[in-house]
N, C-alpha and C. Protein backbone atom coordinates (compact mmCIF):
# COMPACT_ATOMS: atom_id res chain seq x y z
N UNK A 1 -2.71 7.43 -8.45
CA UNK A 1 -1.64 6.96 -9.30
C UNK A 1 -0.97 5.72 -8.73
N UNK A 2 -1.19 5.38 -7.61
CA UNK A 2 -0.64 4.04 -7.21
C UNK A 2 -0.30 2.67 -7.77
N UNK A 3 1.11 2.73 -7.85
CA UNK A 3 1.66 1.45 -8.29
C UNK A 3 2.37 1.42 -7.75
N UNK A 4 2.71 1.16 -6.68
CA UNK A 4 3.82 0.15 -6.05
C UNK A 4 4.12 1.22 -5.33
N UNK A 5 5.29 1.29 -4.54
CA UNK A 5 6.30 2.82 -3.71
C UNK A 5 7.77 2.93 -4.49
N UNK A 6 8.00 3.96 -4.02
CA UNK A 6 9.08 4.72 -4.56
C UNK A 6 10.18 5.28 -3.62
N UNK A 7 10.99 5.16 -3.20
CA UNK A 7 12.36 5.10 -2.29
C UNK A 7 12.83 6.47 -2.33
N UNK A 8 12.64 7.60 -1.05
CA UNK A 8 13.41 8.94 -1.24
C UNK A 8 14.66 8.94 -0.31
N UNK A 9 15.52 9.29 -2.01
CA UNK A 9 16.87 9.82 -1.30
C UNK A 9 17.35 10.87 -0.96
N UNK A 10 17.39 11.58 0.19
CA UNK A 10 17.20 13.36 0.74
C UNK A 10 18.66 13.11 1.50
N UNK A 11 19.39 13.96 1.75
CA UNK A 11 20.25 14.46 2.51
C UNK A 11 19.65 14.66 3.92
N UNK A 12 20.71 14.19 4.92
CA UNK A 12 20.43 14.52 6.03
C UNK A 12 21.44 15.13 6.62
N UNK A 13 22.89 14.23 7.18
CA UNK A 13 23.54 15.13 8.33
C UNK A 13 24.47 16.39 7.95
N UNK A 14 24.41 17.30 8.86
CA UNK A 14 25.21 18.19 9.07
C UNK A 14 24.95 19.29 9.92
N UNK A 15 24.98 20.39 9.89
CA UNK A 15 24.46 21.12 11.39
C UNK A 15 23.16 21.06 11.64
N UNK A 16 22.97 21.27 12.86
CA UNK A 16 21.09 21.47 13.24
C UNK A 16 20.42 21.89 12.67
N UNK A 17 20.44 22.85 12.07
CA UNK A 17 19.84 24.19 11.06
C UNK A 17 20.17 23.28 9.75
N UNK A 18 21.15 22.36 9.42
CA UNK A 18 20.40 21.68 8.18
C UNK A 18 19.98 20.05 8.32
N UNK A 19 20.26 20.16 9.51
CA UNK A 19 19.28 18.97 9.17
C UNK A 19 18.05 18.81 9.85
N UNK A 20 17.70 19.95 10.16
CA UNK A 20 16.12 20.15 10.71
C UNK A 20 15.20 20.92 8.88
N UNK A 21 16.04 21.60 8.33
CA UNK A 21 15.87 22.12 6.96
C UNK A 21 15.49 20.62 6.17
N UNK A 22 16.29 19.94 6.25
CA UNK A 22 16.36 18.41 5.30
C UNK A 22 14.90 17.45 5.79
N UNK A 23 15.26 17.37 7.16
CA UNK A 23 14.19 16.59 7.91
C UNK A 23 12.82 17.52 7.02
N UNK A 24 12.58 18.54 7.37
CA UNK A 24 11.90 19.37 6.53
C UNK A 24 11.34 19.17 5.52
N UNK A 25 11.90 19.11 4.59
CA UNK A 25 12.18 18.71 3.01
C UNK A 25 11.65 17.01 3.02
N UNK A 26 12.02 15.88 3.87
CA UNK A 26 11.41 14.82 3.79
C UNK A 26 10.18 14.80 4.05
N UNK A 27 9.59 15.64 5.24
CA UNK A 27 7.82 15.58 5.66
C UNK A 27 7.48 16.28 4.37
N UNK A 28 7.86 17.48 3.94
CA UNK A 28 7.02 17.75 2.50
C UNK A 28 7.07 16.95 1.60
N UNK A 29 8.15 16.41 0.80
CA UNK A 29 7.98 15.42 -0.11
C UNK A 29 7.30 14.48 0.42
N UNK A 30 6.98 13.61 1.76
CA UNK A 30 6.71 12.63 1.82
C UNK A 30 4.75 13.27 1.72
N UNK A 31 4.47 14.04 2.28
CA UNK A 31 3.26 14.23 2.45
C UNK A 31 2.82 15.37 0.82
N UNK A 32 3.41 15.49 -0.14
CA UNK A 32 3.30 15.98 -1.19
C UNK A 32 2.61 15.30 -1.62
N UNK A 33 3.82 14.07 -1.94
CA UNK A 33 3.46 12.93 -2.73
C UNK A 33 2.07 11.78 -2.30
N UNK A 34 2.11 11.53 -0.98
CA UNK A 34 0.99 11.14 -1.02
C UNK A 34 -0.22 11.83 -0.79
N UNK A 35 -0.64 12.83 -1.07
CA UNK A 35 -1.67 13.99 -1.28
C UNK A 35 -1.88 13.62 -2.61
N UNK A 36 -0.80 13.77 -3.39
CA UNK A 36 -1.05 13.34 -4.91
C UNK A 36 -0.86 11.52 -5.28
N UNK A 37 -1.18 10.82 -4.36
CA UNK A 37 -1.25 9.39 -4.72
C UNK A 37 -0.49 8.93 -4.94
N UNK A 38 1.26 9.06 -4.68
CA UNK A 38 2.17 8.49 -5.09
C UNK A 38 2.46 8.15 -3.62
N UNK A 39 3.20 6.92 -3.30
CA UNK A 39 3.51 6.07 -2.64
C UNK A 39 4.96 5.81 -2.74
N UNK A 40 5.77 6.89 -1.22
CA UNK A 40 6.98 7.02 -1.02
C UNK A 40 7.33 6.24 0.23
N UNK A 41 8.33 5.39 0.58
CA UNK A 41 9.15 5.13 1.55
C UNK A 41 10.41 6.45 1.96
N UNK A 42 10.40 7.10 3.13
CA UNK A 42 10.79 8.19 3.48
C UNK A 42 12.07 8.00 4.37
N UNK A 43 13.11 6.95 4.14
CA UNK A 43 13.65 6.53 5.15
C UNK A 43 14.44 7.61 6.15
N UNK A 44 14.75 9.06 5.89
CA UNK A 44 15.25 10.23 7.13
C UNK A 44 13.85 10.48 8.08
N UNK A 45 12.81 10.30 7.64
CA UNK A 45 12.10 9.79 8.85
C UNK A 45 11.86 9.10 9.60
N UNK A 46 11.46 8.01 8.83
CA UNK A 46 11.69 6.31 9.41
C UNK A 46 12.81 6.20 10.22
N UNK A 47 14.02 6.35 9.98
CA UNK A 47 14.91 5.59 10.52
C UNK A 47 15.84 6.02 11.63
N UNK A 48 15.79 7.63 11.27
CA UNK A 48 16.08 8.48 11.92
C UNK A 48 15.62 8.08 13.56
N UNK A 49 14.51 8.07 13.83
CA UNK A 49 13.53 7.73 15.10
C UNK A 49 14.18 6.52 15.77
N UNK A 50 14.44 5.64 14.48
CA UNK A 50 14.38 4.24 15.30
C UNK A 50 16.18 4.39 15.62
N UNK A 51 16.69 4.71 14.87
CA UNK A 51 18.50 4.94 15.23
C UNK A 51 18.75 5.82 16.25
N UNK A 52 18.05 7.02 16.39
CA UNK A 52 18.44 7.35 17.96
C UNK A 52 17.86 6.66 19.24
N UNK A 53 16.60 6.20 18.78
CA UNK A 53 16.06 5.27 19.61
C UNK A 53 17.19 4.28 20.42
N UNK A 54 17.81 3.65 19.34
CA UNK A 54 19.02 2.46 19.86
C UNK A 54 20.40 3.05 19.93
N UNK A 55 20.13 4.37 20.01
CA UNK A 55 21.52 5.11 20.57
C UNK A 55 22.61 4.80 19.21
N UNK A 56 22.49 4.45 17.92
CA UNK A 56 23.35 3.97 17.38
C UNK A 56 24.15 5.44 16.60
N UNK A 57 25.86 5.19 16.67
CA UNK A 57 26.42 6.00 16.14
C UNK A 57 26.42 6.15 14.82
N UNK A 58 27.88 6.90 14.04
CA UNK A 58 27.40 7.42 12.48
C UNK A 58 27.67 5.89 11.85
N UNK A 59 28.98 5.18 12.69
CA UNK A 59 29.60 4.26 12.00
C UNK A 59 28.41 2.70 12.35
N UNK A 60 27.45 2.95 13.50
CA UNK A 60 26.91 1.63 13.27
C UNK A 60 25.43 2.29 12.46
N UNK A 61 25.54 3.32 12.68
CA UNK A 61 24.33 3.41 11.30
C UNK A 61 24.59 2.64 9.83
N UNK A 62 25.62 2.73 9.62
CA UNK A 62 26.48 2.93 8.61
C UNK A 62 26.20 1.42 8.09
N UNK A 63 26.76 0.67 9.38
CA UNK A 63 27.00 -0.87 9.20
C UNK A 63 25.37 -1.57 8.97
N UNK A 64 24.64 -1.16 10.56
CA UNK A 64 23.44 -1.91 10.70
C UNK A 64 22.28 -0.88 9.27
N UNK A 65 21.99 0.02 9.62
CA UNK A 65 21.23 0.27 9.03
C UNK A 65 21.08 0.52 6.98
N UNK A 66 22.23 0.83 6.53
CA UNK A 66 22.16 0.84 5.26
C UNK A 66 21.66 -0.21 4.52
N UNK A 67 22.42 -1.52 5.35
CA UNK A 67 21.65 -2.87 4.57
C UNK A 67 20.45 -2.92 4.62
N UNK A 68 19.70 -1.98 5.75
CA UNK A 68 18.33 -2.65 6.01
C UNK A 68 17.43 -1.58 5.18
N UNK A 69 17.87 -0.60 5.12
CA UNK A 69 17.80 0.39 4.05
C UNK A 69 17.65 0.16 2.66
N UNK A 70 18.56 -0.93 2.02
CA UNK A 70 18.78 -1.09 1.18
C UNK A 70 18.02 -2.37 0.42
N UNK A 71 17.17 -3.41 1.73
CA UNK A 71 15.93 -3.89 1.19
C UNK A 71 14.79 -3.04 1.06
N UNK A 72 14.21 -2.08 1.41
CA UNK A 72 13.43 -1.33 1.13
C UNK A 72 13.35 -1.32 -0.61
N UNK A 73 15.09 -0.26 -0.97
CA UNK A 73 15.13 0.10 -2.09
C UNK A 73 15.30 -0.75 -3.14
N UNK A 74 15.66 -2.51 -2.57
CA UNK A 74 15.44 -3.21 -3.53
C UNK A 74 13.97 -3.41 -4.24
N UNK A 75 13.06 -3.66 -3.29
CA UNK A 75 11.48 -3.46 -3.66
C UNK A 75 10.90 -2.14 -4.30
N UNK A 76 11.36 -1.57 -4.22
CA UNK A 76 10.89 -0.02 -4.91
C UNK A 76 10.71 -0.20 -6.37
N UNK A 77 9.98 0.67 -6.65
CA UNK A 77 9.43 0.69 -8.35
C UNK A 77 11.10 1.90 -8.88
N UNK A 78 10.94 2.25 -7.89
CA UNK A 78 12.72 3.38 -8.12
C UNK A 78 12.92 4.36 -6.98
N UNK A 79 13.86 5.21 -7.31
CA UNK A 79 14.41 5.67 -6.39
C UNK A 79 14.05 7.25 -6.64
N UNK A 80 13.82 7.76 -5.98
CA UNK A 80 13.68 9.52 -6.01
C UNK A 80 14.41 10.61 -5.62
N UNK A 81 15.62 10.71 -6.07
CA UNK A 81 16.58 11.67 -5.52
C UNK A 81 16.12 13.02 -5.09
N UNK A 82 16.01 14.01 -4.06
CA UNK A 82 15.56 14.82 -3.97
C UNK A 82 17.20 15.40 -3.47
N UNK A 83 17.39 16.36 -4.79
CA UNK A 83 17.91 17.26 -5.17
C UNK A 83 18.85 18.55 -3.95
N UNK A 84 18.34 18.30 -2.74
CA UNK A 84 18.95 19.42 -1.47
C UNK A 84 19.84 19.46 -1.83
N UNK A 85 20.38 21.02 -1.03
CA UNK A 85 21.59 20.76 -0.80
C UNK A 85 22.39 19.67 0.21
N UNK A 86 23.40 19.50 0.27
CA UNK A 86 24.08 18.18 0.63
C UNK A 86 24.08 17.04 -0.18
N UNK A 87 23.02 16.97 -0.94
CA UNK A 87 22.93 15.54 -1.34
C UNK A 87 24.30 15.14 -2.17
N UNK A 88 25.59 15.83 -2.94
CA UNK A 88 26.40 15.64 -3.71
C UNK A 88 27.49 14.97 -2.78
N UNK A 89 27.24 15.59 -1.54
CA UNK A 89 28.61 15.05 -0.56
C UNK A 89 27.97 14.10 0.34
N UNK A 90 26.69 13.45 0.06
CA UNK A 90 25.76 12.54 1.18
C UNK A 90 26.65 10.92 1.30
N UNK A 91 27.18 10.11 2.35
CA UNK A 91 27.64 8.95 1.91
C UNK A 91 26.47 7.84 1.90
N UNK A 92 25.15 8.46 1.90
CA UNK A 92 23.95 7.20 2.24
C UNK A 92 23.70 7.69 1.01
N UNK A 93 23.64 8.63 0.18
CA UNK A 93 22.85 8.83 -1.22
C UNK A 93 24.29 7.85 -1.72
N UNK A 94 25.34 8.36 -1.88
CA UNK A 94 25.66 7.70 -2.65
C UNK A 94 26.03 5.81 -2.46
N UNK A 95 26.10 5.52 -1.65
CA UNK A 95 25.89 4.49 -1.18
C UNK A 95 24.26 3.95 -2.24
N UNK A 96 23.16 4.56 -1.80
CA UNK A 96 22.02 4.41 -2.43
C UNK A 96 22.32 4.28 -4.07
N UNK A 97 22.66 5.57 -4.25
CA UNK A 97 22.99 5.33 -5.95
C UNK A 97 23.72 4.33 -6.74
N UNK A 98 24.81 3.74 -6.17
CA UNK A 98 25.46 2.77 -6.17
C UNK A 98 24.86 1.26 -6.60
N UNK A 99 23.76 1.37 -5.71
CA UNK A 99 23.13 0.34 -5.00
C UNK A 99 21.93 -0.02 -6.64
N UNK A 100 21.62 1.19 -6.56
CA UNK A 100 20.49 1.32 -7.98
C UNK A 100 21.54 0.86 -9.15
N UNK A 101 22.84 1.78 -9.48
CA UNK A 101 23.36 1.24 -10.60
C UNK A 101 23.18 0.10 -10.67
N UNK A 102 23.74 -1.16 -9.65
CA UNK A 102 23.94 -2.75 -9.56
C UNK A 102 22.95 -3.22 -9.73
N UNK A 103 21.42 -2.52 -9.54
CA UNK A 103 20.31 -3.49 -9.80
C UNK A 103 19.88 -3.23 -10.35
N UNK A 104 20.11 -2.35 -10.94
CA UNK A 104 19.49 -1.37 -12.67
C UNK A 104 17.72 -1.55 -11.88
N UNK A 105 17.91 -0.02 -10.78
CA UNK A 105 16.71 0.60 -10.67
C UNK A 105 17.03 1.67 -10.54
N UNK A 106 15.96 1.94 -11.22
CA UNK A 106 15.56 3.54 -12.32
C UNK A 106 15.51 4.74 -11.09
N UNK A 107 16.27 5.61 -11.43
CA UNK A 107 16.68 7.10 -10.42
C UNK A 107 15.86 8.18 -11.13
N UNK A 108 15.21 8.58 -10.23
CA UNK A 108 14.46 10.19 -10.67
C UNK A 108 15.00 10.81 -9.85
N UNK A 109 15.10 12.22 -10.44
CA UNK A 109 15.59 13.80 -9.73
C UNK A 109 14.27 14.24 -9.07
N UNK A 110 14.22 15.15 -8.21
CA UNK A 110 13.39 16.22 -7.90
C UNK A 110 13.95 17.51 -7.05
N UNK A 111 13.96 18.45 -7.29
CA UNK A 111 14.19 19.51 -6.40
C UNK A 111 13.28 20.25 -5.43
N UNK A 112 13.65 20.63 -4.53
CA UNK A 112 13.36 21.12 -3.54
C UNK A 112 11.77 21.76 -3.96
N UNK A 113 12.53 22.71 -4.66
CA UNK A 113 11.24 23.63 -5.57
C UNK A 113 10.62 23.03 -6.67
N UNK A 114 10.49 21.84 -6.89
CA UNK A 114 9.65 20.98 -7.26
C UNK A 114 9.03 20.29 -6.52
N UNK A 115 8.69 20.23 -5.45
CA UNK A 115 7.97 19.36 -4.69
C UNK A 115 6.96 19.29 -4.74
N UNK A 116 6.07 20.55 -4.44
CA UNK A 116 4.60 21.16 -4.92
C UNK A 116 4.10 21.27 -6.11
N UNK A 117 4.54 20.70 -7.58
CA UNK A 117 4.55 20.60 -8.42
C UNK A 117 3.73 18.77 -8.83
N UNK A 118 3.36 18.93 -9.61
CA UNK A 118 2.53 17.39 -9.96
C UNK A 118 4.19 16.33 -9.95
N UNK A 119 3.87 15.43 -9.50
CA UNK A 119 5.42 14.37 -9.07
C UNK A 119 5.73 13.09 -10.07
N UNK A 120 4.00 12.61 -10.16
CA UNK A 120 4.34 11.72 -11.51
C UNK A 120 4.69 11.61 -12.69
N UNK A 121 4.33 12.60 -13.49
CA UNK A 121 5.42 13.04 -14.62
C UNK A 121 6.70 12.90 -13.74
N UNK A 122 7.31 13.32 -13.29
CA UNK A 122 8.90 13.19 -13.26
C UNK A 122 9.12 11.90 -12.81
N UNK A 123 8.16 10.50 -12.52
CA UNK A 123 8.34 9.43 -12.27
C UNK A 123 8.21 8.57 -13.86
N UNK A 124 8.14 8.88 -15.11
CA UNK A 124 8.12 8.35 -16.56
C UNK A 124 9.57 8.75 -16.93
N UNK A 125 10.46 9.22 -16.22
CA UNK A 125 11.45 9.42 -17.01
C UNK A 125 12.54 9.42 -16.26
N UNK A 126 13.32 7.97 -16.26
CA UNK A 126 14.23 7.77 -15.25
C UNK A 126 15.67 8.23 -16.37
N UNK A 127 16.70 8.48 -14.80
CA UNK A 127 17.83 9.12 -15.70
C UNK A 127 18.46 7.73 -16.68
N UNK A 128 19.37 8.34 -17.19
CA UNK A 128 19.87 7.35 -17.81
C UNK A 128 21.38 6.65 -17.60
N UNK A 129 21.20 5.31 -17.59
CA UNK A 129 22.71 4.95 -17.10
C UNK A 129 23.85 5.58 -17.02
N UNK A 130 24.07 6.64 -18.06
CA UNK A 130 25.03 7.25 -18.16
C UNK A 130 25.20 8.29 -17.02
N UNK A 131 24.35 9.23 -17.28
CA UNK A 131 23.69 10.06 -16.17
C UNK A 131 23.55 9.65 -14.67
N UNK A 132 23.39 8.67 -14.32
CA UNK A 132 23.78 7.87 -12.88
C UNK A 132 25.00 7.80 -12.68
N UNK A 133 25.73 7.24 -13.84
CA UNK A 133 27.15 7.16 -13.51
C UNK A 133 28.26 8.23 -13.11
N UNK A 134 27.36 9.45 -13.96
CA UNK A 134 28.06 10.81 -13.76
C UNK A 134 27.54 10.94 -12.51
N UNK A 135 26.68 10.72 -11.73
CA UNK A 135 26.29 11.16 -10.78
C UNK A 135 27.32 10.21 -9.44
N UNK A 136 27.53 9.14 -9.86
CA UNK A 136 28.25 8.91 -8.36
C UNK A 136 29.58 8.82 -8.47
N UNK A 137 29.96 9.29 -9.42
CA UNK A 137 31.60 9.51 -10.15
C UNK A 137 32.38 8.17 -10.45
């Protein structure tokens, strides 16, 4: 199914036990999807590595890395919300979502318990402006 990649937005921090659960949740979606030929940028893996790598805290994550984050998701065919818990109180999802409203790129849902499920169908049907908007209040 390859056309281009697709940007996942997963929840990450909060206790060990969830964010080893989340981290979790990114290796399956990421290795779901490309099993089934879809082409994801995974950034709680990616970046994760390279930010403790440089020792960086929540607040220079915050600063350095979102922007750099946020060319990724400019190139993306869209964005893939994956549904965890946390993601409602996440400040990088919504930061992310934000980011999509302004450039009018297209947000898909997925849940947890959708992962193992065929992925491209739910990539034909992005939410709708309105529906984004409800989503980052």
């Amino acid at each position: 199914m390859h056309q281009g990649f697709y940007y996942l937005a997963s929840p990450y921090h909060g206790t060990d036990e969830q964010q080893a659960v989340r981290t979790e949740l990114s290796f399956i979606a990421a290795s779901e999807c490309l099993r089934q030929g879809v082409y994801i940028f995974t950034p709680l893996i990616y970046v994760n590595n390279v930010a403790d790598r440089l020792n960086l805290t929540i607040e220079q994550r915050k600063e350095r890395v979102m922007p750099y984050l946020l060319e990724f998701l400019r190139r993306a065919e869209g964005l893939l919300l994956l549904t965890a818990e946390g993601w409602k109180t996440s400040w990088g999802i919504k930061q992310e979502l934000l980011f999509c409203l302004k450039h009018h790129i297209p947000v898909f849902q997925i849940t947890p318990e959708q992962l193992y499920e065929p992925v491209a169908p739910r990539l034909k049907t992005p939410l709708s402006q309105q529906e984004l908007e409800d989503l980052v209040g």
